[in-house]
C-alpha atoms as a PDB file:
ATOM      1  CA  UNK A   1       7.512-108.636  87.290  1.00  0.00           C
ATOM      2  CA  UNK A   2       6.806-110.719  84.457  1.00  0.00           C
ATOM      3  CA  UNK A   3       7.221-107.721  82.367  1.00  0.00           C
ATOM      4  CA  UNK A   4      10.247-107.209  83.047  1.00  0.00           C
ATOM      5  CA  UNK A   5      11.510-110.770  83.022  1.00  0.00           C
ATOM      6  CA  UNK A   6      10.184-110.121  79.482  1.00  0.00           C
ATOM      7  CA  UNK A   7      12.049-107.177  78.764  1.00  0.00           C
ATOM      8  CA  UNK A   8      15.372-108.905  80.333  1.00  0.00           C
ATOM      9  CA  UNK A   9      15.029-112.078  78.169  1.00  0.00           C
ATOM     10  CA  UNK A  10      14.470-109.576  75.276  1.00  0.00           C
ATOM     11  CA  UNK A  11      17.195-107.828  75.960  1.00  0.00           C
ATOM     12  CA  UNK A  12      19.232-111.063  76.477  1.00  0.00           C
ATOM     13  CA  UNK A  13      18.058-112.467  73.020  1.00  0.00           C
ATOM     14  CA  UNK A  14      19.193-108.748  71.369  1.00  0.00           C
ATOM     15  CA  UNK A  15      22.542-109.239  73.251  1.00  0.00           C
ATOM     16  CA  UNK A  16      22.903-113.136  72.246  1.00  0.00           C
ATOM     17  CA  UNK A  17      22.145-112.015  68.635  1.00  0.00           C
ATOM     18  CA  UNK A  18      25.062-108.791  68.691  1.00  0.00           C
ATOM     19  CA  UNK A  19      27.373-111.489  70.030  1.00  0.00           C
ATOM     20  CA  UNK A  20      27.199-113.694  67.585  1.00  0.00           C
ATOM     21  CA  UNK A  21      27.120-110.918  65.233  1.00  0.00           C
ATOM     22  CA  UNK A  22      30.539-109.761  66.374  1.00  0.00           C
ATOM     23  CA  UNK A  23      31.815-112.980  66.653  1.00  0.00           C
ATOM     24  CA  UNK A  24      31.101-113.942  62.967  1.00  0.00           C
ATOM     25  CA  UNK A  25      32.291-110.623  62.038  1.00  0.00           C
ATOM     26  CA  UNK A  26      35.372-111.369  63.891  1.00  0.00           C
ATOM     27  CA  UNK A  27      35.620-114.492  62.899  1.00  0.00           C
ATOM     28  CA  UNK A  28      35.465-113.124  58.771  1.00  0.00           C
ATOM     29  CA  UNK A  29      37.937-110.186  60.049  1.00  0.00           C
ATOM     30  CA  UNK A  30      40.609-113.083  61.538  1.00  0.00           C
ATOM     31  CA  UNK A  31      40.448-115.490  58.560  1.00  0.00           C
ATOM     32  CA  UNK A  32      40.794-112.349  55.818  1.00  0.00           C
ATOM     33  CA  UNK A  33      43.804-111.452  58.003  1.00  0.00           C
ATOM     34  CA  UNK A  34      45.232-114.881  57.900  1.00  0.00           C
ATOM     35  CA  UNK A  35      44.501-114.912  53.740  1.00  0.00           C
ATOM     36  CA  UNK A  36      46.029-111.229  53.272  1.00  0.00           C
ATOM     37  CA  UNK A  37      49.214-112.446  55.831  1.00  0.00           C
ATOM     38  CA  UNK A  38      49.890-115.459  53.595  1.00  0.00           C
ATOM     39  CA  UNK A  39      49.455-113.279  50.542  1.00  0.00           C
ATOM     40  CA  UNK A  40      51.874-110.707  51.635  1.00  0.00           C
ATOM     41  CA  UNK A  41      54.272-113.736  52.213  1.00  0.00           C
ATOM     42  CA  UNK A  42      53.926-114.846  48.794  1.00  0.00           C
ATOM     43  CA  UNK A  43      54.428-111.586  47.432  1.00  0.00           C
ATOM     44  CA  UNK A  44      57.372-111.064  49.398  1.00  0.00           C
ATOM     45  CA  UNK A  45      58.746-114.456  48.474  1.00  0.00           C
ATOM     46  CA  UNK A  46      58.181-113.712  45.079  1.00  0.00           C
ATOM     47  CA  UNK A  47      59.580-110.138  44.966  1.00  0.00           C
ATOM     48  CA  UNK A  48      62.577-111.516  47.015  1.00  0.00           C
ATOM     49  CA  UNK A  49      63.139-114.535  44.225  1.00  0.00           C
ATOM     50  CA  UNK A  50      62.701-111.940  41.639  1.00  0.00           C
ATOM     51  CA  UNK A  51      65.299-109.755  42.956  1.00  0.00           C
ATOM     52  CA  UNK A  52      67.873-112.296  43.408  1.00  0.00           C
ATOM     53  CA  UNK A  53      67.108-113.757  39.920  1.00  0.00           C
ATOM     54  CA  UNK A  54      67.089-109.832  38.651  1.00  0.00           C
ATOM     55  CA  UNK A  55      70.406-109.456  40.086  1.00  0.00           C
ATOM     56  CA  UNK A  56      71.801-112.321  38.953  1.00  0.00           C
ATOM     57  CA  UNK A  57      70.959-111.361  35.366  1.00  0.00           C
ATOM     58  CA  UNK A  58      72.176-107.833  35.600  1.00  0.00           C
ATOM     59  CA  UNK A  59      75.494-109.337  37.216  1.00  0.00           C
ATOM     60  CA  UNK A  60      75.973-111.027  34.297  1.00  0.00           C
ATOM     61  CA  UNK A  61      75.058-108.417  31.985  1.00  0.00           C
ATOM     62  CA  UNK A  62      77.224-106.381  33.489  1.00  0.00           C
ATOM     63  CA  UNK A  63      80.211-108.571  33.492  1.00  0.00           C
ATOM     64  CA  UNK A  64      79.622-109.244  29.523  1.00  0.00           C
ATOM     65  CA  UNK A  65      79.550-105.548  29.212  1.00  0.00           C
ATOM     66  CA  UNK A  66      83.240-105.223  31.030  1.00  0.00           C
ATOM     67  CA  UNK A  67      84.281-107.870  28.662  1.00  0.00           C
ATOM     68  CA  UNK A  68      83.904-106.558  25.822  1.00  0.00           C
ATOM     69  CA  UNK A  69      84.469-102.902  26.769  1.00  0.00           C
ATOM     70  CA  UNK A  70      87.956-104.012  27.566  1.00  0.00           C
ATOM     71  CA  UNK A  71      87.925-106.084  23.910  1.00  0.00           C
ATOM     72  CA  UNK A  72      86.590-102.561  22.331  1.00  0.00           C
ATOM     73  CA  UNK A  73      89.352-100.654  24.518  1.00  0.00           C
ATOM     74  CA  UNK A  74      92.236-102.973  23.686  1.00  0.00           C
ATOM     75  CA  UNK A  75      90.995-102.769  19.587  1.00  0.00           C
ATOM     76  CA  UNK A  76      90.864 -98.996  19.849  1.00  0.00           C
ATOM     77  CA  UNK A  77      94.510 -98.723  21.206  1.00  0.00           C
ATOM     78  CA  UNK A  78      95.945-101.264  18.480  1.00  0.00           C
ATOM     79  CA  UNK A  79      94.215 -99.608  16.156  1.00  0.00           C
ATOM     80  CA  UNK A  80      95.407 -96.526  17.024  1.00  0.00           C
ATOM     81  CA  UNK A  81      98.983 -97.612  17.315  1.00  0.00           C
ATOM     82  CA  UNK A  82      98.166 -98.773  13.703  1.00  0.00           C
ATOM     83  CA  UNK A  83      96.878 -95.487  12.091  1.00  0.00           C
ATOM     84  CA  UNK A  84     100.130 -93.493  13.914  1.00  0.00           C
ATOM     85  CA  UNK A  85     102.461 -96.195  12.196  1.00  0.00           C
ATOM     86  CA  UNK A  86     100.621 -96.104   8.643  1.00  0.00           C
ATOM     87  CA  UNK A  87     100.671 -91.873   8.977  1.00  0.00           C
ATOM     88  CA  UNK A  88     104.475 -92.131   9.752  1.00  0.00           C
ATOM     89  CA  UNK A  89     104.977 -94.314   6.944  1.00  0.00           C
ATOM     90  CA  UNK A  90     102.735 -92.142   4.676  1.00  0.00           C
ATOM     91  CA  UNK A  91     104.457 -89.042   5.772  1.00  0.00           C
ATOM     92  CA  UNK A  92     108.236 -90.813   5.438  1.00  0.00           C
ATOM     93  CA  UNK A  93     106.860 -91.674   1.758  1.00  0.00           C
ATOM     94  CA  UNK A  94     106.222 -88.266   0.832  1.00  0.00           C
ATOM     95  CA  UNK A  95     109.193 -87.042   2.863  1.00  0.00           C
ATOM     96  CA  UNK A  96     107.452 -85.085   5.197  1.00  0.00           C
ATOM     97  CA  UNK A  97     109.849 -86.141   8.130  1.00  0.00           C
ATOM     98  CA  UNK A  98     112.872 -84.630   6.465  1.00  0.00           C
ATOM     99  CA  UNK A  99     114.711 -81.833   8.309  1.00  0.00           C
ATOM    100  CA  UNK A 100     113.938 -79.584   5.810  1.00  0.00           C
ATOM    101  CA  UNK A 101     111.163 -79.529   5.926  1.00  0.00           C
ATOM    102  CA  UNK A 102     110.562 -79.202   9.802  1.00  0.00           C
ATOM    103  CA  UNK A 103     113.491 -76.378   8.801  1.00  0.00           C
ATOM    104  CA  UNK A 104     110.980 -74.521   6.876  1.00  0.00           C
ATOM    105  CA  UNK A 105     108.143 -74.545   8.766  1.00  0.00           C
ATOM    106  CA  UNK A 106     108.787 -70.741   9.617  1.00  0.00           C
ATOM    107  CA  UNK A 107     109.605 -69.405   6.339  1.00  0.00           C
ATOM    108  CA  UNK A 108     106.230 -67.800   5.905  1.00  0.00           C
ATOM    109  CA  UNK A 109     107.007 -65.662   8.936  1.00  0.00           C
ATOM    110  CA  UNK A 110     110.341 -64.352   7.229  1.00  0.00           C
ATOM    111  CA  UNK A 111     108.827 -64.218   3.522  1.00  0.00           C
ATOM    112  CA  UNK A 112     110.137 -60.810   1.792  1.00  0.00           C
ATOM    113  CA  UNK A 113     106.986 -59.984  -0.358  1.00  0.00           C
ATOM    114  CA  UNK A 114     104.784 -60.720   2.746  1.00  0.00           C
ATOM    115  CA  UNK A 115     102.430 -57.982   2.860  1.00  0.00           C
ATOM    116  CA  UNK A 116     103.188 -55.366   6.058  1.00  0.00           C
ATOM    117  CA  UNK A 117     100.496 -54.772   8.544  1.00  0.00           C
ATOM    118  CA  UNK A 118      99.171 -50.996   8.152  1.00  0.00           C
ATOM    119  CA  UNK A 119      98.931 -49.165  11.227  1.00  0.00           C
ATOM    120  CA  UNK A 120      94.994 -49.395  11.583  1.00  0.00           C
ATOM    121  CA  UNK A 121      95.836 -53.175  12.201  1.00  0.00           C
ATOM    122  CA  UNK A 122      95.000 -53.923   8.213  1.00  0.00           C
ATOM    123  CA  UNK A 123      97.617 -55.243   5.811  1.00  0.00           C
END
């Protein structure tokens, strides 16, 4: 009998000693959850607060950029307006806008020494 009272405290001591074990082990396991939980906060905080501030900053960007693509858009169209009035005043200069001329813009089709086409499509 006191053999096996032996073996049972033995066996209680093994069992005592894989509890604690396990315990510690769960103990380490719990607190490296509660570290990784707080770090995922933090990182989530941070990504959150880096979003917002990234979106602010490409809000403004962007409204900058519709700014002055309507400053380049409205330039364009004055300038435009600008280059047709200078060409009509170039082209009343050299009296391109006569009627005669806009007359004569066919008088190459009705020339008399225009060459005729051949038959084989050559003139």
């Amino acid at each position: 009998m006191r053999t096996q009272i032996e073996q049972f405290v033995d066996q209680r001591d093994e069992a005592r000693r894989d509890a604690a074990a396990h315990l510690g082990a769960a103990r380490r396991t719990a607190a490296r959850n509660t570290h990784l939980t707080e770090q995922l906060q933090d990182a989530r905080a941070e990504d959150l607060g880096d979003s917002i501030t990234d979106a602010i900053g490409y809000e403004r960007r962007i409204v900058r950029m519709t700014r002055a693509v309507a400053r380049l858009s409205a330039a364009l169209t004055s300038e435009t307006r600008r280059a047709d009035r200078l060409q009509q005043r170039l082209d009343s200069a050299l009296g391109l806008d006569s009627p005669a001329i806009a007359d004569g813009a066919l008088w190459q089709q009705h020339r008399t020494d225009k060459p005729k086409p051949e038959p084989g499509g050559k003139p």
